[in-house]
Protein backbone atom coordinates (compact mmCIF):
# COMPACT_ATOMS: atom_id res chain seq x y z
CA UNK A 1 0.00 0.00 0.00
CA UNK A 2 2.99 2.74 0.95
CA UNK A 3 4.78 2.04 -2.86
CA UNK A 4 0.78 2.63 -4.27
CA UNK A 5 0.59 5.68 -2.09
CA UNK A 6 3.75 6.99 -3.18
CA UNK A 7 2.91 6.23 -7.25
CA UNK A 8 -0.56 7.73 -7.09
CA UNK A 9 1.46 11.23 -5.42
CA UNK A 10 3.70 11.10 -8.02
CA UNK A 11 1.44 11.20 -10.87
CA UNK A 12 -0.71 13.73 -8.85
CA UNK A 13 2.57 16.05 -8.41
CA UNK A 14 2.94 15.31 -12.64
CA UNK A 15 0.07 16.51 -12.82
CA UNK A 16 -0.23 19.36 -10.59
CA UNK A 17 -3.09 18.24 -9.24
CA UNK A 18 -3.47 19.29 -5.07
CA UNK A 19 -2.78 16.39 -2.66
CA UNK A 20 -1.07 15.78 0.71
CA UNK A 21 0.62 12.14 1.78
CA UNK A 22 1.15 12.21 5.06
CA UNK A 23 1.82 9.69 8.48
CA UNK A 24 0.28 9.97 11.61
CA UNK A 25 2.64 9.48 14.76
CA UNK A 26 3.23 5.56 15.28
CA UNK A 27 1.01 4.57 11.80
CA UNK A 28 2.43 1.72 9.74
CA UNK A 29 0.85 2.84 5.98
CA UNK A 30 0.49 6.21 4.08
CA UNK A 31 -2.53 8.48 4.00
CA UNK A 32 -3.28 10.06 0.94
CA UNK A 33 -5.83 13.03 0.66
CA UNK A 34 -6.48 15.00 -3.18
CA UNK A 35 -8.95 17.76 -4.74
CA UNK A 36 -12.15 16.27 -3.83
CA UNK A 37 -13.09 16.69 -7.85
CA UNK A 38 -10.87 13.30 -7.98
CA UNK A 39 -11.83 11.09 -5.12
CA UNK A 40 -13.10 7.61 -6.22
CA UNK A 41 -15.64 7.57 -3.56
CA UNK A 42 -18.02 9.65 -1.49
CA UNK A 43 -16.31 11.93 0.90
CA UNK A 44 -15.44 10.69 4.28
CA UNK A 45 -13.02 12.55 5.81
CA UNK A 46 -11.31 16.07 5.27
CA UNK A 47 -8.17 16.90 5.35
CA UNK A 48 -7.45 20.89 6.54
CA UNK A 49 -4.52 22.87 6.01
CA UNK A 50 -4.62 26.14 7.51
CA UNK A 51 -2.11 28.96 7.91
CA UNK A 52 -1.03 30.67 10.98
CA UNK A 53 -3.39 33.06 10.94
CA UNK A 54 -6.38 34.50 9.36
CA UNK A 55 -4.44 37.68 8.89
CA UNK A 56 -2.30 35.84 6.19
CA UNK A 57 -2.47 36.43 2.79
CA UNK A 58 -2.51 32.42 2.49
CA UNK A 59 -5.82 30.76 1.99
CA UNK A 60 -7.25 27.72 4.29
CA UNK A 61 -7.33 24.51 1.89
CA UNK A 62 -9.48 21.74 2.43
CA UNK A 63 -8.84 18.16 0.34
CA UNK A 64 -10.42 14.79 0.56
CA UNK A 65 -9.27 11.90 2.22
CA UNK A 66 -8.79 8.38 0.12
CA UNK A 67 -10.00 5.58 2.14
CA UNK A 68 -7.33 2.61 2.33
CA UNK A 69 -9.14 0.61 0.40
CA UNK A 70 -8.65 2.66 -2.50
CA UNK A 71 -4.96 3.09 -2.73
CA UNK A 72 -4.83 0.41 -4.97
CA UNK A 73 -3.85 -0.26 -8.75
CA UNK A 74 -7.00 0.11 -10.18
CA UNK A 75 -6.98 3.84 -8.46
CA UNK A 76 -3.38 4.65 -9.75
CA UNK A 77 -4.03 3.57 -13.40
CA UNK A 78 -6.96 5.63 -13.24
CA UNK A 79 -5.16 8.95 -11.63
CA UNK A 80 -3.10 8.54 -14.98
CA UNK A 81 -6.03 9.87 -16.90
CA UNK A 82 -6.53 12.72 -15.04
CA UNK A 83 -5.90 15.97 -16.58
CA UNK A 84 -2.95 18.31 -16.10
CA UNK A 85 -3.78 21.53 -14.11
CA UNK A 86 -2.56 25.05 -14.73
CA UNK A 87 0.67 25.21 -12.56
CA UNK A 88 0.64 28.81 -10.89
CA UNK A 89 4.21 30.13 -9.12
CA UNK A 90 4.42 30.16 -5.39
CA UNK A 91 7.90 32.03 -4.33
CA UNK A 92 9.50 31.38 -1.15
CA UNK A 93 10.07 34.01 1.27
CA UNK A 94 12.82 36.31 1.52
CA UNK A 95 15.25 34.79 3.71
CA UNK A 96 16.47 36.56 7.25
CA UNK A 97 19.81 37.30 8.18
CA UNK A 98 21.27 36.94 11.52
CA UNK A 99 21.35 40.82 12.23
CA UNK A 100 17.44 41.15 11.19
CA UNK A 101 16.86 38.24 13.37
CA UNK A 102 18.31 39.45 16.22
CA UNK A 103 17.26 43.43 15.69
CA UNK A 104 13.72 41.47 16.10
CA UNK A 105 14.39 39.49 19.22
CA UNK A 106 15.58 43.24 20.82
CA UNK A 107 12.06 44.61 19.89
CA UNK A 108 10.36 41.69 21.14
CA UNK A 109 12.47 42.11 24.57
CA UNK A 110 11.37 46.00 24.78
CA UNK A 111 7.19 44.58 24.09
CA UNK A 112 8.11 42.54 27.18
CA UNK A 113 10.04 44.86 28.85
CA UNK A 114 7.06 47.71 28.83
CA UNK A 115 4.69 45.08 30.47
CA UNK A 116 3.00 44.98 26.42
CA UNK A 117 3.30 41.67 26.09
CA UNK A 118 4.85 38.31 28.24
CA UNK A 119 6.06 35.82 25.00
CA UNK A 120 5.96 35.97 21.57
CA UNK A 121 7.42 33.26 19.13
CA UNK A 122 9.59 34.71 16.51
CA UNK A 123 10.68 32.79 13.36
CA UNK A 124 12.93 33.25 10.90
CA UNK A 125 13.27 31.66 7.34
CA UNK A 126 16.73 31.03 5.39
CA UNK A 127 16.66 29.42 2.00
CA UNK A 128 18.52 26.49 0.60
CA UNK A 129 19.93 25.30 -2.64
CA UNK A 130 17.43 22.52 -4.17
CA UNK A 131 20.00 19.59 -4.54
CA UNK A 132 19.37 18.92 -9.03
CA UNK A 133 18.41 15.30 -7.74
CA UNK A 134 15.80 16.10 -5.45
CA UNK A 135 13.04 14.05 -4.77
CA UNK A 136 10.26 15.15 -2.60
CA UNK A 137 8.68 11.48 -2.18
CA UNK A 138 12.31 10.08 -1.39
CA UNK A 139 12.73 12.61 1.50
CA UNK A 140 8.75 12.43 2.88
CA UNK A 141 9.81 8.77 3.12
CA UNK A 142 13.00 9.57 4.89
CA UNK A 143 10.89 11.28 7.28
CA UNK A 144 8.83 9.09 8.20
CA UNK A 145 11.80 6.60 8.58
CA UNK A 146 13.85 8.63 10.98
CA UNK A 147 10.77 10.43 12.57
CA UNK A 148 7.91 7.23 13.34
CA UNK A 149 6.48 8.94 16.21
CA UNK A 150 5.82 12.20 14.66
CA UNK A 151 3.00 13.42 11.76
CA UNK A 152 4.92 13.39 8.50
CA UNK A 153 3.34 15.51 5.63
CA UNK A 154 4.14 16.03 1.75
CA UNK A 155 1.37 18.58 0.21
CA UNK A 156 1.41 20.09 -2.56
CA UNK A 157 -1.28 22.39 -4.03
CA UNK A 158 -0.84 24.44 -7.63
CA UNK A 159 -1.28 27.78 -6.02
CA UNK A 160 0.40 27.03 -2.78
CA UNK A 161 3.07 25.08 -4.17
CA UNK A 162 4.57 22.27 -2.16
CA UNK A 163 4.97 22.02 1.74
CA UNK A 164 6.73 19.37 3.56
CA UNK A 165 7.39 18.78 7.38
CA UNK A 166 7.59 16.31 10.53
CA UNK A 167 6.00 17.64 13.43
CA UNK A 168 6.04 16.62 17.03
CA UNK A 169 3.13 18.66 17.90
CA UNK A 170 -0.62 17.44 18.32
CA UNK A 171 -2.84 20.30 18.79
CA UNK A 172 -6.39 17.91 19.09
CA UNK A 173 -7.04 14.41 18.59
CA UNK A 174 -11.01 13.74 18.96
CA UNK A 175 -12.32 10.65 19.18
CA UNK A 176 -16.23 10.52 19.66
CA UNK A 177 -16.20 12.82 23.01
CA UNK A 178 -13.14 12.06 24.09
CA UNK A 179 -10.71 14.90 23.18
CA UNK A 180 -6.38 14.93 23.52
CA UNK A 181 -4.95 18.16 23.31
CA UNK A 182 -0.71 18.85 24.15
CA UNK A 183 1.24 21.85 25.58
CA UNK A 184 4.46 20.88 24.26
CA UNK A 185 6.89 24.27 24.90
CA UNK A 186 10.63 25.01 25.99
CA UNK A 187 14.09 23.26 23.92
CA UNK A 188 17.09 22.35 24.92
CA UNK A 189 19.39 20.13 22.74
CA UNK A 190 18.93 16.73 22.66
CA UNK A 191 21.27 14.55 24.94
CA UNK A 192 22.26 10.83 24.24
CA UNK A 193 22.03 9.91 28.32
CA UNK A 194 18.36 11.77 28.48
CA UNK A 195 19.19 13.72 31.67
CA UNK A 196 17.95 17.00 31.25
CA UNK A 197 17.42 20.00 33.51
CA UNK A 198 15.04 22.63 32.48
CA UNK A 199 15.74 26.05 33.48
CA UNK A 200 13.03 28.62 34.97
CA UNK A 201 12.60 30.37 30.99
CA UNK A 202 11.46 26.93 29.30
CA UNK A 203 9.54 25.60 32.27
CA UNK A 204 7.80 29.44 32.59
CA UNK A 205 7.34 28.92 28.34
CA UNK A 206 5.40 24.90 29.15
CA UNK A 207 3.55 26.64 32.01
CA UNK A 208 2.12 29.58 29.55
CA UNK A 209 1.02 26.77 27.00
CA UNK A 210 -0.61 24.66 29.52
CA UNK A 211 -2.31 27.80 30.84
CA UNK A 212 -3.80 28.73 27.81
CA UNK A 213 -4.90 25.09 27.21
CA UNK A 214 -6.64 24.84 30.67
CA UNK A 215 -8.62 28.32 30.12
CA UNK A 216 -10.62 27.67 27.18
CA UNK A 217 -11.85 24.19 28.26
CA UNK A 218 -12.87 24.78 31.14
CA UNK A 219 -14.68 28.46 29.17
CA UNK A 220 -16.22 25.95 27.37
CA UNK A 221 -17.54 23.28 29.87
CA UNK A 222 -15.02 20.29 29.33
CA UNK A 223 -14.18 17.86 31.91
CA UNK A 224 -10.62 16.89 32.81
CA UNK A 225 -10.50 13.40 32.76
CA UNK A 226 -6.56 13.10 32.52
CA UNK A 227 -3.10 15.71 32.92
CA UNK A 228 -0.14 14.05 32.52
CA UNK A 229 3.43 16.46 32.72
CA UNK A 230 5.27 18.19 32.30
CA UNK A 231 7.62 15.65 31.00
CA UNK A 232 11.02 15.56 28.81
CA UNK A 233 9.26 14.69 24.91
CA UNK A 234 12.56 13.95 22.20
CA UNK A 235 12.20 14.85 18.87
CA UNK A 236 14.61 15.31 15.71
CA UNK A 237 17.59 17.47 17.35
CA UNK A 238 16.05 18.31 20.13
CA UNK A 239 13.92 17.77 23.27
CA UNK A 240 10.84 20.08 24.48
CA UNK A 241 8.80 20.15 27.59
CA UNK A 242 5.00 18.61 27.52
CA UNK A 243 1.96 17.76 29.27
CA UNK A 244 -0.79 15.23 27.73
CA UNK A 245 -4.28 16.21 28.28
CA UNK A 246 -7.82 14.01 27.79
CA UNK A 247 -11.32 16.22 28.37
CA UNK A 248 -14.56 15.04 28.18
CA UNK A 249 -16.77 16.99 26.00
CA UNK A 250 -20.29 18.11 27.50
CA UNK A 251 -22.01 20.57 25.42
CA UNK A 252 -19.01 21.62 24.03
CA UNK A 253 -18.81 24.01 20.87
CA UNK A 254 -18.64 23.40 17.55
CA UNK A 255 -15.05 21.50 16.35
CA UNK A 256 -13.81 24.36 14.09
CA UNK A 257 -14.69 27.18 17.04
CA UNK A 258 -12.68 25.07 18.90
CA UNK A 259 -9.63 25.16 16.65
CA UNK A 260 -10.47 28.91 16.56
CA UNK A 261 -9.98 29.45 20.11
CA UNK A 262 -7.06 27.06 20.49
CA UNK A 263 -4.82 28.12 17.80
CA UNK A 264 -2.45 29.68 17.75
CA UNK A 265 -0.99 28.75 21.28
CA UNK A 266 1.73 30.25 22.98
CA UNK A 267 3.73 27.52 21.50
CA UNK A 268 4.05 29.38 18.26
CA UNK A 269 2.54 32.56 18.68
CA UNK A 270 2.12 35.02 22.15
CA UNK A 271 1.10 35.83 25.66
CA UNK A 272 -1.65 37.69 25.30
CA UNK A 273 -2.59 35.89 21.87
CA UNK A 274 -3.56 39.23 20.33
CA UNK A 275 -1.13 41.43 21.37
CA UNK A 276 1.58 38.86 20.73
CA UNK A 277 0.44 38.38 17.09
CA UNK A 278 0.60 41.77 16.71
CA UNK A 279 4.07 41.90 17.94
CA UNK A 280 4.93 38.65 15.37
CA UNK A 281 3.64 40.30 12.38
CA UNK A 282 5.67 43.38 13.06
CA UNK A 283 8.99 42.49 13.78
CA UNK A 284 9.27 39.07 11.86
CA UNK A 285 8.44 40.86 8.01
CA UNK A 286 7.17 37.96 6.03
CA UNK A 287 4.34 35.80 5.96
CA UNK A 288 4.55 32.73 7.65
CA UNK A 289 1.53 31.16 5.64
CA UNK A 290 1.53 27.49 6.70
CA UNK A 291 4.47 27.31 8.72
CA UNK A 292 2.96 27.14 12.45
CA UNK A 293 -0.41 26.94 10.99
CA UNK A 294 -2.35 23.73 11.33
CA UNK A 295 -2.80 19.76 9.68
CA UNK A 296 -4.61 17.15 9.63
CA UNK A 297 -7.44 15.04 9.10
CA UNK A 298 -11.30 15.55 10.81
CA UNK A 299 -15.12 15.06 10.02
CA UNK A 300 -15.14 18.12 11.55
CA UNK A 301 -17.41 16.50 14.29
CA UNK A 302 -16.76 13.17 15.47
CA UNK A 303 -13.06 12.76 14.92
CA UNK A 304 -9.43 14.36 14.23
CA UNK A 305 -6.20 14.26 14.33
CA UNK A 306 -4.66 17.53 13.92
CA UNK A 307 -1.41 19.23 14.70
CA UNK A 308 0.38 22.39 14.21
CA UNK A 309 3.14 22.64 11.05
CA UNK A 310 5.68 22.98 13.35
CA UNK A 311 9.31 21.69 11.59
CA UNK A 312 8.37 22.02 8.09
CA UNK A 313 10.57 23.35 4.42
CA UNK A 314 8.63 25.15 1.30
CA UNK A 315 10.31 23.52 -1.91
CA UNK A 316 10.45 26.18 -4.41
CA UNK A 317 11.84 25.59 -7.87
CA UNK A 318 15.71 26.15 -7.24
CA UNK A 319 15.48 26.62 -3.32
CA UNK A 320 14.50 25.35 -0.39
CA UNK A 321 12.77 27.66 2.28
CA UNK A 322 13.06 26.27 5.94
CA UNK A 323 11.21 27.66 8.67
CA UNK A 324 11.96 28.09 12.72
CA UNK A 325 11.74 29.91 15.62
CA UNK A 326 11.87 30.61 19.26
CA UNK A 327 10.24 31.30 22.20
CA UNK A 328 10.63 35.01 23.65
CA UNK A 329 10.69 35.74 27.25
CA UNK A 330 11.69 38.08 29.76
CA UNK A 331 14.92 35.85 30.45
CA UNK A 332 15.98 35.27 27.12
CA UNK A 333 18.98 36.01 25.16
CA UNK A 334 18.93 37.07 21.32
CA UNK A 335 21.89 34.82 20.79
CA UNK A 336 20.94 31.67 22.19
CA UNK A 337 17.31 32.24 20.21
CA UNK A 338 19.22 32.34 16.94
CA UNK A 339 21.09 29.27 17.89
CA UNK A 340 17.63 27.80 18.78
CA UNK A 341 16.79 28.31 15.25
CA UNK A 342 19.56 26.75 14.30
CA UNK A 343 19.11 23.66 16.12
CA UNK A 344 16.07 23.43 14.81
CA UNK A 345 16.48 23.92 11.04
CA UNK A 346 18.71 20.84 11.05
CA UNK A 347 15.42 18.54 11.57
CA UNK A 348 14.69 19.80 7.88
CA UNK A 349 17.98 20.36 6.58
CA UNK A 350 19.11 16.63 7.71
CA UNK A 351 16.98 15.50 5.08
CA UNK A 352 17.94 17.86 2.25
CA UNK A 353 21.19 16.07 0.14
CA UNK A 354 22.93 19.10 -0.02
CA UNK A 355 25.38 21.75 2.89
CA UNK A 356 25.07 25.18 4.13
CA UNK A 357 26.50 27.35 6.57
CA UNK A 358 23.64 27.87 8.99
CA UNK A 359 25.71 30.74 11.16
């Protein structure tokens, strides 16, 4: 079923027609999810990619997820007569350099400084050659390989060009009533004897997450039934700090006010989450669009599995854009946030054939 997957994305990707193959955390197969105007069968589930925030110039998409039974030969002879679409240019973002990066971390300080704002996240992007050999399916599947336990995503769309990542992050799993959400906040590099000590900053960053997790269920009338954390969670290069929550849900509200009120955390965006957007979108001068955003599949009612676009590249058509950033507090320092970013990149940059000087 994975080589069928990976044959009906190529011919989709020939064709420039919009999918996403992807892996949820601990799967053994490939998911596949295209323009509903394809899908052999009635619609079941939906997969949602949506940026980091409405205030993008980057559109929500919404595709339509193949049901396993239909990855299958008869299904990838039949994507070959599909037509070609209109292939429309998505360019990457302009990259940042170290002394924009850290002019930005400054102005962040003085927001927290003048009691404006506690945190904000601030990214930065730096761009990549495209290795001439380059093949997108090759490194989704090294990915997945070196990154089981986290959601592994190829997408590709023909006016949003193609997006690839492996995140850590869930930001809600809902099964029937039963709903798991994660705080996962705070890095440190990742050691080979797993004994880590968290300072004040990261545990203060979890604690702000966690927080803003805790406030809107209970807003909305959901029952605790678990809290587990904060606990050391690996991933890629690094390690973060996270606590596992299940609720209960009662009345509830509707799945995608949920999402609305959930996203963006602290975890990529800021404390307030108004005022620390507003911070974000003036100090890191480019559009994020789906980096930081949210993935994943839902019936918008009854189940999902979604998480946020956290370690993720933009393949453009000679470079590579790769996206990361760091939590900023009243304790931090601009240079070990750039070296955060750093550490970070290499998640993507791993899995690119080709080397750059990062510093």
């Amino acid at each position: 079923m994975k080589e069928i997957a990976i044959s009906i994305a190529r011919t989709l990707l020939l064709k420039n027609i919009a999918f996403c193959i992807y892996h949820l955390p601990g799967g053994g197969r490939y998911r596949l999810a295209i323009d509903s105007q394809f899908l052999p069968h009635d619609e079941d589930l939906s997969f949602w990619i949506a940026p980091f925030t409405f205030r993008s110039g980057t559109e929500n998409i919404f595709l339509s997820v193949v049901k396993d039974e239909f990855l299958n030969e008869a299904f990838f002879q039949q994507t070959r007569s599909f037509p070609f679409k209109k292939r429309i240019s998505a360019p990457l973002p302009l990259e940042t350099s170290k002394e924009e990066y850290l002019n930005g971390v400054n102005a962040v300080l003085k927001d927290i400084r003048s009691n404006k704002i506690k945190k904000a996240v601030l990214s930065r992007v730096f761009n990549v050659d495209k290795p001439h050999d380059f093949d997108p399916l090759n490194c989704f599947r090294r990915l997945v390989a070196d990154y089981p336990q986290t959601f592994v995503h190829l997408f590709h769309h023909p006016k949003s060009g193609m997006w690839m990542g492996a995140t850590p992050e869930l930001l809600l799993r809902k099964r029937n009533a039963l709903l798991s959400v994660m705080a996962l906040a705070g890095t440190q590099i990742r050691k080979a004897e797993g004994d880590y000590l968290w300072r004040k900053k990261e545990e203060e960053e979890q604690e702000m997450v966690s927080v803003h997790i805790e406030t809107i269920f209970k807003k909305y009338g959901y029952t605790l039934i678990r809290k587990e954390g904060p606990q050391t969670a690996e991933s890629g290069r690094v390690a973060h700090l996270k606590t596992d929550y299940i609720y209960r849900e009662n009345a509830g509200i509707p799945l995608k006010d949920l999402l609305a009120e959930l996203h963006p955390t602290p975890a990529v965006g800021g404390v307030p989450v108004d005022k620390g957007m507003d911070c974000i979108l003036k100090n890191e001068r480019y559009d994020r669009r789906y980096y930081c955003g949210f993935i994943g599949e839902t019936d918008f009612s009854q189940k999902a599995d979604i998480y946020i676009n956290l370690r993720c590249m933009q393949v453009g058509e000679e470079k590579i854009a790769i996206y990361a950033g760091a939590g900023i507090t009243g304790a931090s320092d601009p240079q070990e946030e750039w070296e955060e970013t750093v550490l970070k990149s290499k998640t993507m940059v791993e899995k690119i054939k080709t080397v750059k000087e990062l510093y």
